[in-house]
Protein backbone atom coordinates (compact mmCIF):
# COMPACT_ATOMS: atom_id res chain seq x y z
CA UNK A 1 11.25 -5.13 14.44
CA UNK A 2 8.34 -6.11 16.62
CA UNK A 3 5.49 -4.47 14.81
CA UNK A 4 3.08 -5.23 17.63
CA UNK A 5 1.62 -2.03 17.37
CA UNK A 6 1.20 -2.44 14.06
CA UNK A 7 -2.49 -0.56 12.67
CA UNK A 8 -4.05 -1.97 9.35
CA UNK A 9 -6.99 -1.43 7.62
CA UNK A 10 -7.56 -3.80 5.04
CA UNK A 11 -10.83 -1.74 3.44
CA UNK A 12 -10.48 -1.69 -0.41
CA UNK A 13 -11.17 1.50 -1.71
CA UNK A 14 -10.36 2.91 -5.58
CA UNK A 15 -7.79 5.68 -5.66
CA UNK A 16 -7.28 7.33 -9.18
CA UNK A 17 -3.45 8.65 -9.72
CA UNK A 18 -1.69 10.15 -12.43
CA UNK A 19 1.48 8.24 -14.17
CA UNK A 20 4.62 10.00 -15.36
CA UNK A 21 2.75 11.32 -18.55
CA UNK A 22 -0.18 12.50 -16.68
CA UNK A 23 -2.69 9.98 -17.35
CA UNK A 24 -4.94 8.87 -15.16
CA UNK A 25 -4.57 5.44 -13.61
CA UNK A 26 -7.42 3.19 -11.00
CA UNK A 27 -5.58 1.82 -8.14
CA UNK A 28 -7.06 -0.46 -5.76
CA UNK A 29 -6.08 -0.36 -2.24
CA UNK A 30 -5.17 -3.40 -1.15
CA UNK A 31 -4.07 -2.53 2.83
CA UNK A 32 -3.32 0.50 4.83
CA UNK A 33 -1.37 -0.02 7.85
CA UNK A 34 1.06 2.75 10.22
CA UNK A 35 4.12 1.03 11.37
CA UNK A 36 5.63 2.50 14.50
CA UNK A 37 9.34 1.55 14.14
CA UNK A 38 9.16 3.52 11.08
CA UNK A 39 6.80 6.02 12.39
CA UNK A 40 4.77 6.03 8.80
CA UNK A 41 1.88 4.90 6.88
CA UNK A 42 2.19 2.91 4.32
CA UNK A 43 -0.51 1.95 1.89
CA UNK A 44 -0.07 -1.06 -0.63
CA UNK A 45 -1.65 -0.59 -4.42
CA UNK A 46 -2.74 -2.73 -7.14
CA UNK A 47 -3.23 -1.24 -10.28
CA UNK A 48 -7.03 -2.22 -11.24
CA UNK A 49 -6.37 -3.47 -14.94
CA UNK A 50 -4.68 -6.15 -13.63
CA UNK A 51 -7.94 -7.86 -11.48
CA UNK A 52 -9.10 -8.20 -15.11
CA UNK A 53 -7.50 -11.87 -15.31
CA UNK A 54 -7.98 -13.85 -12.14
CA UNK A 55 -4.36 -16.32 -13.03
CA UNK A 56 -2.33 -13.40 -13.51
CA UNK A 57 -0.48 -12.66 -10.24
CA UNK A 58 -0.96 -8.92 -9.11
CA UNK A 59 1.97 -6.51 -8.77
CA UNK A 60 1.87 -4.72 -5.41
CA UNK A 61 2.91 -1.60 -4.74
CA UNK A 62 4.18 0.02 -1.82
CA UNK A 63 4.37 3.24 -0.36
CA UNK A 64 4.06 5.92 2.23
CA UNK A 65 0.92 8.11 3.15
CA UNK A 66 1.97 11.19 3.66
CA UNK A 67 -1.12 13.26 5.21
CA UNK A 68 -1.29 17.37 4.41
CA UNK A 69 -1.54 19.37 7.51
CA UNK A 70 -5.32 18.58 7.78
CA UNK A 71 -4.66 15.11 7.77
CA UNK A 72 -6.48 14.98 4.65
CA UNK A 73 -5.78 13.84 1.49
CA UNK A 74 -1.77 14.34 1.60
CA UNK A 75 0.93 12.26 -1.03
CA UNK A 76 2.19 9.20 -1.88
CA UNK A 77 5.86 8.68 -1.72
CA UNK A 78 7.83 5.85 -2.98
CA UNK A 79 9.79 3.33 -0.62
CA UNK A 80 13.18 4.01 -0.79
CA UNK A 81 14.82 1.94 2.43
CA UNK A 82 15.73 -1.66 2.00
CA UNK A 83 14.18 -2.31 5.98
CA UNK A 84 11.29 -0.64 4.66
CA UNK A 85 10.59 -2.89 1.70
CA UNK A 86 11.85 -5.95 4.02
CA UNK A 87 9.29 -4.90 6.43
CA UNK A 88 6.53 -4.30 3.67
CA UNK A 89 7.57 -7.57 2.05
CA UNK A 90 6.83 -9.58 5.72
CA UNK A 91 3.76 -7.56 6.11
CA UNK A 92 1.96 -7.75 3.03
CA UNK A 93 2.58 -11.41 3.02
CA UNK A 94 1.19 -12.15 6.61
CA UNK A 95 -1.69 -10.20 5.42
CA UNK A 96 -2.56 -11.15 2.18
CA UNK A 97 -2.27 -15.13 3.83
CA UNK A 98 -4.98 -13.87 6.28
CA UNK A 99 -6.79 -12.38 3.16
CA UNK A 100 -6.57 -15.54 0.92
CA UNK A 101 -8.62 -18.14 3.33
């Protein structure tokens, strides 16, 4: 997978979702990026709770933007490939390297 054409935006922004019980949960976004072997956007959340204690490492969590015919607003699907997730894995760690220094 070459993922030259690879897109990211790295701007955090705060999403709120709702959980399996319907509550309300803050995510952070951490990156945004469309990957063209896939042909999908992906975006990679951190619940915010968890920036609460700096030692603790953060659990990432992948998946795919799916815009609404507008190209607005849209849904978040889980990843559900094993390529996927080995391509998410190789990205997110590339990028969150760049992020670190």
């Amino acid at each position: 997978m070459s993922g030259e054409n690879t897109e990211f935006n790295k701007e955090e922004e705060l999403l709120t979702l709702y959980d399996e019980d319907g509550s309300e949960v803050l995510y952070r976004k951490m990156l945004e990026f469309y990957h063209p072997d896939f042909d999908k956007n992906y975006v990679i959340l951190a619940e915010e709770g968890n920036f609460s204690d700096e030692e603790e490492d953060i659990e990432l969590i992948p998946m795919i933007n799916v815009p609404d015919e507008d190209g607005d607003g849209g849904k978040f699907l889980p990843v559900e490939t094993d390529d996927e997730w080995d391509m998410i894995e190789e990205v997110v760690n590339t990028q969150m390297d760049d992020y670190d220094e």
